[in-house]
C-alpha atoms as a PDB file:
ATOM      1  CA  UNK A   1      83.793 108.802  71.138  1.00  0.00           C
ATOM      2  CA  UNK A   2      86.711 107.890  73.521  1.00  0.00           C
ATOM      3  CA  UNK A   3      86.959 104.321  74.844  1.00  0.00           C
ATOM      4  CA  UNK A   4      86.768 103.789  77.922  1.00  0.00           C
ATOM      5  CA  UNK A   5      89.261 102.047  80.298  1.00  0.00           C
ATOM      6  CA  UNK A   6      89.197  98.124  79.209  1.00  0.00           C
ATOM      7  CA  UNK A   7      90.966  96.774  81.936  1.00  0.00           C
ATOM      8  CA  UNK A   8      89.682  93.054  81.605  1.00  0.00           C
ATOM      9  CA  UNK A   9      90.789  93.351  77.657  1.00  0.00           C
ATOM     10  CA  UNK A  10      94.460  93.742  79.080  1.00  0.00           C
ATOM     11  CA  UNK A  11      94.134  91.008  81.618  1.00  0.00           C
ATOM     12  CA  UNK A  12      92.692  88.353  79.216  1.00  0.00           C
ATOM     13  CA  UNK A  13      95.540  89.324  76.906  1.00  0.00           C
ATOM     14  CA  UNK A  14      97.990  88.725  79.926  1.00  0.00           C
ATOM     15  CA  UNK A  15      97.909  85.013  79.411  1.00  0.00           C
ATOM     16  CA  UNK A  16     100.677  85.122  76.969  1.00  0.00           C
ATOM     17  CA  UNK A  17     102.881  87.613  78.941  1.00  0.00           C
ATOM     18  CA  UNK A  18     105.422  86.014  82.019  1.00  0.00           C
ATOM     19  CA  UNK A  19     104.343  86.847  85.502  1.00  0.00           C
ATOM     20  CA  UNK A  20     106.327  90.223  85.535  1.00  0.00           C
ATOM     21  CA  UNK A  21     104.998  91.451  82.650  1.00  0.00           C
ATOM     22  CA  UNK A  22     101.646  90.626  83.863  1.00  0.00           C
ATOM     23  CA  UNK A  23     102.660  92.900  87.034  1.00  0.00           C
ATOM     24  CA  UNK A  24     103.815  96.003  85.255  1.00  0.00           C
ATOM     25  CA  UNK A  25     100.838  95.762  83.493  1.00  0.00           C
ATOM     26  CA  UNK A  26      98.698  96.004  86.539  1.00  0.00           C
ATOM     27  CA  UNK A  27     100.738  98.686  87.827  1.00  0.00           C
ATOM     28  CA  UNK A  28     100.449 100.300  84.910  1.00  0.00           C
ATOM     29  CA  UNK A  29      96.647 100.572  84.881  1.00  0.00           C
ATOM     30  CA  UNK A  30      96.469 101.808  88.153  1.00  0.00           C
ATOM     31  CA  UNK A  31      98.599 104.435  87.023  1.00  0.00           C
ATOM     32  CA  UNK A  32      96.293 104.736  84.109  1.00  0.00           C
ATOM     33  CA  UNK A  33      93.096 105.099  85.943  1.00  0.00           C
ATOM     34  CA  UNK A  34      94.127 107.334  88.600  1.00  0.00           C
ATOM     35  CA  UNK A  35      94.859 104.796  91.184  1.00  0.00           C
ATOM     36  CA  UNK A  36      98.402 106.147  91.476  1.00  0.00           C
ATOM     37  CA  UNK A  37      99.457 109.595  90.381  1.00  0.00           C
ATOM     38  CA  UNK A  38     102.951 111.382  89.276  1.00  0.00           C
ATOM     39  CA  UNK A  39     104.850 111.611  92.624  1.00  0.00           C
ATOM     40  CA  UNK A  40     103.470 109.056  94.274  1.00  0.00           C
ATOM     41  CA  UNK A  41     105.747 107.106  96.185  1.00  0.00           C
ATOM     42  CA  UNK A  42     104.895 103.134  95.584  1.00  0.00           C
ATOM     43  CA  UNK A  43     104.478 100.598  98.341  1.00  0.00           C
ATOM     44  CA  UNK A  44     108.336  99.119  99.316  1.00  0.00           C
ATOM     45  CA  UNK A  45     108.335  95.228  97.220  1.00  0.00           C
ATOM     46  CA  UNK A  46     107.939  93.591 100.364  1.00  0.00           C
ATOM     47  CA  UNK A  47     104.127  95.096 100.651  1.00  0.00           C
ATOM     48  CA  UNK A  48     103.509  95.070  97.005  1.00  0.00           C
ATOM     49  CA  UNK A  49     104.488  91.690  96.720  1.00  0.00           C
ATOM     50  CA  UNK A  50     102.085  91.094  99.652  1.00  0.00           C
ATOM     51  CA  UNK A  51      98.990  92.645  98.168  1.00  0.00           C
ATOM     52  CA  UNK A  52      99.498  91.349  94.737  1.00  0.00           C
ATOM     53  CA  UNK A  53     100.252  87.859  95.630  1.00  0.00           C
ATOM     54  CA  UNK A  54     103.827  87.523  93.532  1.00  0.00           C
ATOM     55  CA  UNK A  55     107.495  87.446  95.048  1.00  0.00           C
ATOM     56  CA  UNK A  56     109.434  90.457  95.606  1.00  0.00           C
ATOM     57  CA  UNK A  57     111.667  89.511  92.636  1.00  0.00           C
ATOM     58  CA  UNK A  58     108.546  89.668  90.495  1.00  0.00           C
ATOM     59  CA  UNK A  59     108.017  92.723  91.835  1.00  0.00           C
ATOM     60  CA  UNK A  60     111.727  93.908  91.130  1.00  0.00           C
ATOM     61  CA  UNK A  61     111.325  93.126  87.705  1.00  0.00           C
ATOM     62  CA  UNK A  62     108.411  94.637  87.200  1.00  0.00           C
ATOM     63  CA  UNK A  63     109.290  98.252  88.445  1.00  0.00           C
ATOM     64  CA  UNK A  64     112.682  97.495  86.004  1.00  0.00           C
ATOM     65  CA  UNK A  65     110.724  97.447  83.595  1.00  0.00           C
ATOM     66  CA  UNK A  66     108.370 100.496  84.127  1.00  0.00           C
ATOM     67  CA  UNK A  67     111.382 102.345  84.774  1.00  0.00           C
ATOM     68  CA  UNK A  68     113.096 101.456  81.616  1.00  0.00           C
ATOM     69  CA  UNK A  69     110.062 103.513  79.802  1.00  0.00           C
ATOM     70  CA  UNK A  70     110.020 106.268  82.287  1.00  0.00           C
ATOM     71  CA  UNK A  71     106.777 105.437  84.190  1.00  0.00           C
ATOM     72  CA  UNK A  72     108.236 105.745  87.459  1.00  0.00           C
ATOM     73  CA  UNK A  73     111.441 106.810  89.232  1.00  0.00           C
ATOM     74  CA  UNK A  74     113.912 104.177  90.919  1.00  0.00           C
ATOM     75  CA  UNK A  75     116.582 106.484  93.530  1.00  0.00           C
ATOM     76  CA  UNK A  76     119.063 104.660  95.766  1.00  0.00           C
ATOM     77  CA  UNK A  77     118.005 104.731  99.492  1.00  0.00           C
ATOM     78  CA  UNK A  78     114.319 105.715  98.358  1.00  0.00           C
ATOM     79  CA  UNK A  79     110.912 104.243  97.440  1.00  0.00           C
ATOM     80  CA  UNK A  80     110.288 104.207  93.746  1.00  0.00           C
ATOM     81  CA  UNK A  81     108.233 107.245  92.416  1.00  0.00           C
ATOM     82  CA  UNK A  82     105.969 107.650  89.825  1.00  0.00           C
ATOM     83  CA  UNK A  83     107.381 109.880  87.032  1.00  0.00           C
ATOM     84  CA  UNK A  84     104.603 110.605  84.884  1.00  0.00           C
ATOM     85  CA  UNK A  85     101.478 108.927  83.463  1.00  0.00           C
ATOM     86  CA  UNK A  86     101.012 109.642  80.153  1.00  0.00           C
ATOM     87  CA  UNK A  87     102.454 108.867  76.666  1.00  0.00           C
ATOM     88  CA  UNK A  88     103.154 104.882  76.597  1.00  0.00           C
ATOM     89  CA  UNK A  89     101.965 103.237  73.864  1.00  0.00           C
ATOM     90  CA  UNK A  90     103.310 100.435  75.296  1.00  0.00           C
ATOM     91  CA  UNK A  91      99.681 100.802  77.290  1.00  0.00           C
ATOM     92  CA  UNK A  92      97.389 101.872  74.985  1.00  0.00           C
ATOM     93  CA  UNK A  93      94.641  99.241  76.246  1.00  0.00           C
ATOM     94  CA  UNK A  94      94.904 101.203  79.698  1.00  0.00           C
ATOM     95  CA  UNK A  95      95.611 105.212  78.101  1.00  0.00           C
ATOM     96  CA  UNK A  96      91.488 106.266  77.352  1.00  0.00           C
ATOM     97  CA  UNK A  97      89.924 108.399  79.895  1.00  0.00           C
ATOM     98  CA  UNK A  98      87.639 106.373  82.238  1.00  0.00           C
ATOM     99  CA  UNK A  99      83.713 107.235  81.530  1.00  0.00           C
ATOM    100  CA  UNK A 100      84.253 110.943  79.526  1.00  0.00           C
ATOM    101  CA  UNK A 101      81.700 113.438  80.536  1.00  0.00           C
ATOM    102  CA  UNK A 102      79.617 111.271  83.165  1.00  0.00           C
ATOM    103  CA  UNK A 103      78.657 112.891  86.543  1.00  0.00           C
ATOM    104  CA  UNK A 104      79.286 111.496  89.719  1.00  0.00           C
ATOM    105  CA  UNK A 105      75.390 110.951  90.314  1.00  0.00           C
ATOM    106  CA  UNK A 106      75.277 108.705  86.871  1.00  0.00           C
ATOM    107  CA  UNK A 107      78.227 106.381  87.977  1.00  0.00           C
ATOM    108  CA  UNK A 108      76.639 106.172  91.622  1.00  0.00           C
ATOM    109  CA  UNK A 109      73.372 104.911  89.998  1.00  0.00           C
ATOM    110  CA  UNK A 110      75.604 102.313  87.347  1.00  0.00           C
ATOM    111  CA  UNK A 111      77.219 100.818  90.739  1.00  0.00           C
ATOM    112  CA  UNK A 112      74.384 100.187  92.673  1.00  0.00           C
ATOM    113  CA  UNK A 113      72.332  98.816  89.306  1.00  0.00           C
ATOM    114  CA  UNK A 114      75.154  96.381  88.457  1.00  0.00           C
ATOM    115  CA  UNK A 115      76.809  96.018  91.912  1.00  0.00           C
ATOM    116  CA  UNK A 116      74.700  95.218  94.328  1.00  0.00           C
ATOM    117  CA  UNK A 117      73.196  91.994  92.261  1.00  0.00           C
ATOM    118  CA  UNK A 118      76.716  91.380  91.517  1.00  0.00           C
ATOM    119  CA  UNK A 119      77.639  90.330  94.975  1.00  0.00           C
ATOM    120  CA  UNK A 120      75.121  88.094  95.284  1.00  0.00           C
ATOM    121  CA  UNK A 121      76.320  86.694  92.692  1.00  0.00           C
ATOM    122  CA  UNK A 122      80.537  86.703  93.944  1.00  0.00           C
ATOM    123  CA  UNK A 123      79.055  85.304  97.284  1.00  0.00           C
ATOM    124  CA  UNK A 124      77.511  82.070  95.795  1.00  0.00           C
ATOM    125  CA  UNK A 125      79.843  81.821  93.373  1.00  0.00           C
ATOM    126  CA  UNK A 126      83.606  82.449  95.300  1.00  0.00           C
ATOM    127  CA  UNK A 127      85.310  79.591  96.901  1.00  0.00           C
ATOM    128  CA  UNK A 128      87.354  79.024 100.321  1.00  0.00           C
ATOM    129  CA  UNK A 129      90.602  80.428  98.066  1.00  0.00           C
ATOM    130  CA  UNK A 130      88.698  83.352  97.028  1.00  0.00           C
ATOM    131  CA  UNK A 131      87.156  83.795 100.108  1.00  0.00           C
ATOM    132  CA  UNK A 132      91.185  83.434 101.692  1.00  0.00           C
ATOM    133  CA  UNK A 133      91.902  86.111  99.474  1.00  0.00           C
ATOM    134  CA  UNK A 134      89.498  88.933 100.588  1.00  0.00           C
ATOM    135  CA  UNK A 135      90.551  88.180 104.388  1.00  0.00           C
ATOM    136  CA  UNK A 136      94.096  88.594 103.572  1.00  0.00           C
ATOM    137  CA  UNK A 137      93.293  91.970 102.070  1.00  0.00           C
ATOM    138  CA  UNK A 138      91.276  93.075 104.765  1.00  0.00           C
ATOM    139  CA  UNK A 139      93.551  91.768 107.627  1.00  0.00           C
ATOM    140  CA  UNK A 140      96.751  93.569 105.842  1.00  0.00           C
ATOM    141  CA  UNK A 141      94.821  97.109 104.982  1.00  0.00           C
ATOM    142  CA  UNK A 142      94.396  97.601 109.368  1.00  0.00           C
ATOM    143  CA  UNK A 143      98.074  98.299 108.544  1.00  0.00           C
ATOM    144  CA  UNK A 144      97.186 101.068 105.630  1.00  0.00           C
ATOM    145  CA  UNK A 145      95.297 103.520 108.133  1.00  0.00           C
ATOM    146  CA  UNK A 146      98.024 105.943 107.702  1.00  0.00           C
ATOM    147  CA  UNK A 147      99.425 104.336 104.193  1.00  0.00           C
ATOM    148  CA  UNK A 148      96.349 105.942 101.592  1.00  0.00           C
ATOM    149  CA  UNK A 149      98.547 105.247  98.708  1.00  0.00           C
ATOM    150  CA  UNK A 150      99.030 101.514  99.661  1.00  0.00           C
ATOM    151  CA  UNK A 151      95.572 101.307 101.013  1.00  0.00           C
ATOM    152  CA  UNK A 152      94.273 102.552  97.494  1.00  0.00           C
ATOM    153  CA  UNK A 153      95.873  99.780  95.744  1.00  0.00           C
ATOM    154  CA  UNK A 154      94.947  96.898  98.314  1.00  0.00           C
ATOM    155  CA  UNK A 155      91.306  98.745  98.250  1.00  0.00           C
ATOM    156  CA  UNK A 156      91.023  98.015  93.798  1.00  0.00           C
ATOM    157  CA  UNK A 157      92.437  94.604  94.514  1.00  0.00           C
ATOM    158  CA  UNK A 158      89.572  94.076  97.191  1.00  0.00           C
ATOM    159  CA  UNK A 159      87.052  94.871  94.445  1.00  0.00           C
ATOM    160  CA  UNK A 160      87.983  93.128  91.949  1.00  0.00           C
ATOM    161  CA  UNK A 161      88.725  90.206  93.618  1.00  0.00           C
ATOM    162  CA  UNK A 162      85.069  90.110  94.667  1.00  0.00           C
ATOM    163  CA  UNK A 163      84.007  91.153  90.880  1.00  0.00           C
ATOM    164  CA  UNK A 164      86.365  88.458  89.428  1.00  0.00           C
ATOM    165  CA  UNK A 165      84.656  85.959  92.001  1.00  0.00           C
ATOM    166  CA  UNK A 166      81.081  86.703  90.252  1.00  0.00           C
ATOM    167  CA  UNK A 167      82.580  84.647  87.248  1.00  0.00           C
ATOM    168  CA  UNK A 168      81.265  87.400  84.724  1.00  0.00           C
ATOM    169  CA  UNK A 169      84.491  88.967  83.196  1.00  0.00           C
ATOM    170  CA  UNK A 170      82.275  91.433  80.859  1.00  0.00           C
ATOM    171  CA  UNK A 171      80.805  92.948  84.301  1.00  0.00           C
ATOM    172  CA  UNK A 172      84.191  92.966  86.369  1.00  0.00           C
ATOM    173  CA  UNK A 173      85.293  94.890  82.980  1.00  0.00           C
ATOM    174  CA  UNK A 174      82.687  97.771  83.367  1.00  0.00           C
ATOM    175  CA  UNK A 175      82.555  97.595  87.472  1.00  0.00           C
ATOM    176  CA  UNK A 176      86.256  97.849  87.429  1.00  0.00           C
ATOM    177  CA  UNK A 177      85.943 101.210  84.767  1.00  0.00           C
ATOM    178  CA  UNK A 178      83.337 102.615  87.247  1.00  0.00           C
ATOM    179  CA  UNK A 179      84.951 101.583  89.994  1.00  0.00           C
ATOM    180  CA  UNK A 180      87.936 104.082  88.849  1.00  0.00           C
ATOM    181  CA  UNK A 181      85.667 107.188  88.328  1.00  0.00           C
ATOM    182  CA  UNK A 182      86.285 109.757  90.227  1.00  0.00           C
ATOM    183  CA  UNK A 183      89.967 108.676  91.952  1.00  0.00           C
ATOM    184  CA  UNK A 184      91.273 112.359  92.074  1.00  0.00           C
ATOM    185  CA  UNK A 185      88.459 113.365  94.560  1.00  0.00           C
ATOM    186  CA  UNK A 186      88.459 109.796  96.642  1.00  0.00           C
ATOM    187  CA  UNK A 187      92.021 110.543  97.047  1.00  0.00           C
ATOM    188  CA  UNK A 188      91.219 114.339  98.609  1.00  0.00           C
ATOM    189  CA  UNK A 189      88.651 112.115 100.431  1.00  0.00           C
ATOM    190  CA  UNK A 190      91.189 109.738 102.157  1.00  0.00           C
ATOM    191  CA  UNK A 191      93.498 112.264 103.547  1.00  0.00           C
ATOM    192  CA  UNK A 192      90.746 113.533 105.713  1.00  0.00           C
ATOM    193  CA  UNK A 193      91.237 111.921 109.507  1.00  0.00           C
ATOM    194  CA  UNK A 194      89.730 108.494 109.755  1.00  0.00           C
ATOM    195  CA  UNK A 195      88.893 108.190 106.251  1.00  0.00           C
ATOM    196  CA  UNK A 196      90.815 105.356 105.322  1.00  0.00           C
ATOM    197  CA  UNK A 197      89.320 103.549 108.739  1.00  0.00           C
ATOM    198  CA  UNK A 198      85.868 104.199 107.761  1.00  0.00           C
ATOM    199  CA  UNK A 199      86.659 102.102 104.303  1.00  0.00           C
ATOM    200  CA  UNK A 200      88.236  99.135 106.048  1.00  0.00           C
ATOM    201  CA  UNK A 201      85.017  99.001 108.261  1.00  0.00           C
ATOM    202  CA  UNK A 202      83.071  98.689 105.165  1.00  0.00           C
ATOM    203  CA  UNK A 203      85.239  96.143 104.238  1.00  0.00           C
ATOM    204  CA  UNK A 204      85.326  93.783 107.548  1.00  0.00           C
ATOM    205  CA  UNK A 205      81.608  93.976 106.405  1.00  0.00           C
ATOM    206  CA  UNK A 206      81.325  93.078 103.198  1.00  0.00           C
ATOM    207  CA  UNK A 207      84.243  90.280 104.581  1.00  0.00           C
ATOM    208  CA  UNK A 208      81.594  89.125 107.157  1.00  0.00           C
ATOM    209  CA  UNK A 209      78.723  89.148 104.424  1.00  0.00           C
ATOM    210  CA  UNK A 210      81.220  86.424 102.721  1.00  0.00           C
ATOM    211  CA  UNK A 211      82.678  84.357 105.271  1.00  0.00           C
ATOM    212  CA  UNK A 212      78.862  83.642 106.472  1.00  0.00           C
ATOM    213  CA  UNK A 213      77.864  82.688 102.954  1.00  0.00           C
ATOM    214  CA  UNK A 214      75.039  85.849 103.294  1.00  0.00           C
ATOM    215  CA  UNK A 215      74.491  87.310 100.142  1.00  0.00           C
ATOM    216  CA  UNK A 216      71.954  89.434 101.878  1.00  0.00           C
ATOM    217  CA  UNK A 217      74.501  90.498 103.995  1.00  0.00           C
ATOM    218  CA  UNK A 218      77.063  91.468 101.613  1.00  0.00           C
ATOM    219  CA  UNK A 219      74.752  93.072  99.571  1.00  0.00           C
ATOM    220  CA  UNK A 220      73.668  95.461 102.119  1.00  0.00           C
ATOM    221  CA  UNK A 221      77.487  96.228 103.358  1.00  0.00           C
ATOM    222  CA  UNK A 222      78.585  96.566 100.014  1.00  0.00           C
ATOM    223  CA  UNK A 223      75.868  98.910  99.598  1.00  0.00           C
ATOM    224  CA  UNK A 224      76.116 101.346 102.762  1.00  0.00           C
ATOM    225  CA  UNK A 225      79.500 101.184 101.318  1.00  0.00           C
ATOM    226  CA  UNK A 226      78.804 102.866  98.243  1.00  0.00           C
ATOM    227  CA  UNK A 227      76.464 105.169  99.892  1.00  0.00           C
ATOM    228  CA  UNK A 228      79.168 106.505 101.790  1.00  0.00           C
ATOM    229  CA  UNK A 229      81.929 107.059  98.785  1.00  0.00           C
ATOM    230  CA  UNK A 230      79.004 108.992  96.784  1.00  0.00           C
ATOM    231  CA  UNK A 231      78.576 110.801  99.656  1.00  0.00           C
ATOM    232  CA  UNK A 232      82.038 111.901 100.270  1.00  0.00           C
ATOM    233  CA  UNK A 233      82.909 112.192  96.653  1.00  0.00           C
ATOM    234  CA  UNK A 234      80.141 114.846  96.250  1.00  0.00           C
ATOM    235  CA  UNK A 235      81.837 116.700  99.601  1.00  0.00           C
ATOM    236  CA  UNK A 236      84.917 116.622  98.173  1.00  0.00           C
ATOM    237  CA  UNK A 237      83.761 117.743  94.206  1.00  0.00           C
ATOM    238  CA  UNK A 238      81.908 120.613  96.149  1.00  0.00           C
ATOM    239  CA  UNK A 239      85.769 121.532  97.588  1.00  0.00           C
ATOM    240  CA  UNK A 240      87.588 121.168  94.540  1.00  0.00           C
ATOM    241  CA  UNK A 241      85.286 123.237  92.959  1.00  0.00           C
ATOM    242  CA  UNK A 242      84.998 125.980  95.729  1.00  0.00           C
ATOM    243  CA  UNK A 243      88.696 126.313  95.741  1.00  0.00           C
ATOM    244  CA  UNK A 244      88.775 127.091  92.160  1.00  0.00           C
ATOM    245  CA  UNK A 245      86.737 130.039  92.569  1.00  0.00           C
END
């Protein structure tokens, strides 16, 4: 059977790696899971560096280093590229295919079994950082509306902030693999006109649910939320798979 994503595995391992390693890393598993894709121009440092938290030298070195492997493309007088995504055993952890042969309907069930109860849990649990955190996220992505590449990577730090704040690495583990399901059609689903806007009012939501300490709240953003992405993942699988024909 092939293993599934195990992005927590890699982060508890990235105790023991410097601060740009730990970056490339990250970068790399978005890669991995579908986050970003071959061609795909990354965020300039100055907003990476924003949205993960790190100086712009970190992220520097960090792109150096995926370069040097052939993960993405560095030109003079352009944003960095990604090259390809496959065949670095330097990423093993972060290579398997995320959830083999489950259907969109399964994964949509998973999330709201294990989410929902999970933000309960994140919204007793996080603290004023954490809490810091998620606003900054939400307050910078008003920028992303025409940015889905950027927004996509501010929208998995979003989540798992919130799943790292429910103190249960073993569940951010498995919310983060489901999380990733299914990025080829969210991506169709973003370039569609106000997509992107529809996600960052989800988020203000699930951001309100939090700043007034209302699990309840939350709970019930976070799931209209996912109500909406099964929703428009179905639309777009029923595309993909009309084009085909």
């Amino acid at each position: 059977m092939d293993a599934p994503l195990n992005l927590q595995k890699l982060k508890n391992g990235l105790s023991k790696l410097t601060i740009r390693e730990q970056v490339s890393h990250r970068l790399a598993a978005m890669v991995q899971s579908g986050i970003l894709r071959t061609g795909d121009e990354l965020p300039s440092e100055r907003e990476l560096a924003a949205t993960l938290e790190v100086s712009r030298e970190t992220i520097r070195g960090a792109i150096q280093m995926l370069a040097a492997i052939g993960m993405v493309e560095i030109s003079q007088g352009s944003r960095t590229r990604i090259a390809r995504t496959e065949g670095f055993s330097e990423f093993n952890s972060v290579t398997q295919p995320v959830l083999p042969g489950r259907s969109a309907d399964e994964v949509y069930q998973a999330r709201l079994m294990v989410e929902i109860p999970v933000i309960r849990a994140a919204v007793e649990r996080i603290d004023d950082d954490g809490i810091a955190r998620l606003r900054r996220l939400v307050d910078a992505q008003r920028d992303m509306l025409e940015d889905t590449i950027r927004f996509q990577i501010s929208d998995a730090e979003f989540h798992d902030a919130i799943y790292q704040a429910s103190g249960n690495a073993l569940v951010g583990e498995f919310l983060h693999e489901l999380f990733s399901f299914g990025m080829e059609y969210r991506r169709h689903v973003l370039l569609r006109e106000g997509s992107v806007s529809l996600s960052l009012a989800d988020h203000m939501e699930i951001l309100d649910g939090f700043e007034r300490r209302d699990p309840s709240a939350a709970a019930e953003a976070m799931e209209n939320h996912l109500n909406r992405i099964h929703r428009t993942t179905l639309e777009a699988i029923a595309e993909t798979s009309a084009t085909k024909r």
